[in-house]
C-alpha atoms as a PDB file:
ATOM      1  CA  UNK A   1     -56.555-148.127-151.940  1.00  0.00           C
ATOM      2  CA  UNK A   2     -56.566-144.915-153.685  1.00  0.00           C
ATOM      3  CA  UNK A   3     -53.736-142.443-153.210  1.00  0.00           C
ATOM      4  CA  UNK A   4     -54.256-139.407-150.515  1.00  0.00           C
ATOM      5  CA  UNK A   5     -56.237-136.575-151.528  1.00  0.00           C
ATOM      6  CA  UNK A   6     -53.994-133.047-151.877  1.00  0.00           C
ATOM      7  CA  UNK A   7     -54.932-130.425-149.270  1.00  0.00           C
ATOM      8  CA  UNK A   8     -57.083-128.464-150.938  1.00  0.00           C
ATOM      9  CA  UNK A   9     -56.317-125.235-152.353  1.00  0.00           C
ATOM     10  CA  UNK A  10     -58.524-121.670-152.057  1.00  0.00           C
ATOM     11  CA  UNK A  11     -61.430-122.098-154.750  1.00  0.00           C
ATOM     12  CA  UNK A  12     -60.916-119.101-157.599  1.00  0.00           C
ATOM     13  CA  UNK A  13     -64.566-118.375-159.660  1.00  0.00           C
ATOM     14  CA  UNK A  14     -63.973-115.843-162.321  1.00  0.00           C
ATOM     15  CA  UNK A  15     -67.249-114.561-164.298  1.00  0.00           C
ATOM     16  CA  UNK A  16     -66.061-113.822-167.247  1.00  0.00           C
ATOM     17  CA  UNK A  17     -68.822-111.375-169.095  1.00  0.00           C
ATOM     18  CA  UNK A  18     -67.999-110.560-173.155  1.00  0.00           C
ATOM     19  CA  UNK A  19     -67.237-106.502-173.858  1.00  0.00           C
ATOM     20  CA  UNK A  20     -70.305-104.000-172.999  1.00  0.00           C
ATOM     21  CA  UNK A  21     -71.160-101.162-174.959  1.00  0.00           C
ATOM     22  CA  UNK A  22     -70.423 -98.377-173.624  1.00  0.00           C
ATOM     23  CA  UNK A  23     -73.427 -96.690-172.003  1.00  0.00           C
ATOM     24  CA  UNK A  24     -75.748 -93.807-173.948  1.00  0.00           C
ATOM     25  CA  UNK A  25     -75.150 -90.478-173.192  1.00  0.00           C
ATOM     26  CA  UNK A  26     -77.443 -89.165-170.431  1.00  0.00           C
ATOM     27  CA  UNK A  27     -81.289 -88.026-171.473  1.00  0.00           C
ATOM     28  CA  UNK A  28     -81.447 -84.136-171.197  1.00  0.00           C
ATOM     29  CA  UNK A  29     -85.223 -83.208-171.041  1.00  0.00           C
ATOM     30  CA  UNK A  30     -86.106 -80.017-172.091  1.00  0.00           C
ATOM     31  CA  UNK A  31     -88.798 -77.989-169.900  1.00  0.00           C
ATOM     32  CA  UNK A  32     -89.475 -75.607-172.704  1.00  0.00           C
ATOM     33  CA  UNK A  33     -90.776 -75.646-176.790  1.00  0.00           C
ATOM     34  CA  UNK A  34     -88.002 -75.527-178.762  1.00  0.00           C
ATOM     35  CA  UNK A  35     -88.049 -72.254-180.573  1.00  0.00           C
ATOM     36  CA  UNK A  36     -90.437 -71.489-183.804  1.00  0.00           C
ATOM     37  CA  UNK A  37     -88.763 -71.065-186.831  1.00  0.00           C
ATOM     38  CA  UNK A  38     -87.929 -66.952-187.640  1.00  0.00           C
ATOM     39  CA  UNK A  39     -90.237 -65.280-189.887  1.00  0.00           C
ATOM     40  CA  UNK A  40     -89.803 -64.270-192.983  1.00  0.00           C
ATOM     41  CA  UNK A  41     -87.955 -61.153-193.627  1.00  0.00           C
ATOM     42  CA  UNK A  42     -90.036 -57.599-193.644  1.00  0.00           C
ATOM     43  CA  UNK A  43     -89.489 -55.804-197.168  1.00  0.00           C
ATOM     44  CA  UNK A  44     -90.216 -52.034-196.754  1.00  0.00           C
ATOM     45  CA  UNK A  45     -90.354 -50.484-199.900  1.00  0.00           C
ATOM     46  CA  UNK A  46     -90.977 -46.506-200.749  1.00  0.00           C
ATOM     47  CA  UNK A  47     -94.616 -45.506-201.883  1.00  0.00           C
ATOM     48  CA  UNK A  48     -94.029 -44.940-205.298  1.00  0.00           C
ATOM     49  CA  UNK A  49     -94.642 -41.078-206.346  1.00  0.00           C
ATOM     50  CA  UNK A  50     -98.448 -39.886-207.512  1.00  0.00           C
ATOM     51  CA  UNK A  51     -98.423 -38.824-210.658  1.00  0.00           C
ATOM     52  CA  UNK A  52     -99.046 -35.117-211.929  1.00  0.00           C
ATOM     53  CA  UNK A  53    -102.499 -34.509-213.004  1.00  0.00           C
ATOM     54  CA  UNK A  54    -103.715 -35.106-216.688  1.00  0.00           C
ATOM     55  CA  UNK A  55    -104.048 -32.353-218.492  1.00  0.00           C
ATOM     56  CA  UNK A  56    -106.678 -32.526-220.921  1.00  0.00           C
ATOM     57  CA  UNK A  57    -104.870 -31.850-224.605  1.00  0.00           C
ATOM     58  CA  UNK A  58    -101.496 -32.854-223.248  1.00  0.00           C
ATOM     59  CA  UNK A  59    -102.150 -36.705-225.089  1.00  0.00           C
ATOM     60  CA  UNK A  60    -103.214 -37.272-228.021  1.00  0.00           C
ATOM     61  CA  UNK A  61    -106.267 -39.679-227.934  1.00  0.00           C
ATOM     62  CA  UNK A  62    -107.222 -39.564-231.854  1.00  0.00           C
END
């Protein structure tokens, strides 16, 4: 005849699960365009003077 069975003890499961990543960072969604690119800068330069009138005589054209 076999021995007598122990009392039984409380039944312990453990799921053991191997290291997650760590989640992503959240999704922000952007309602708007993102802005356009500046343009390029505005040169303002002085109107260059007008020249005196010719005289005729004053060069010499010989």
């Amino acid at each position: 005849q076999p021995p007598p069975l122990p009392p039984p003890e409380p039944l312990i499961i453990k799921e053991v699960c191997p290291d997650q990543p760590p989640p992503p960072p959240p999704l922000i969604l952007r309602e708007q365009a993102p802005p356009r690119p500046s343009p390029p800068p505005l040169i303002l330069r002085e109107r260059p003077p007008i020249p005196p009138p010719r005289l005729p005589g004053e060069t010499s054209e010989n």
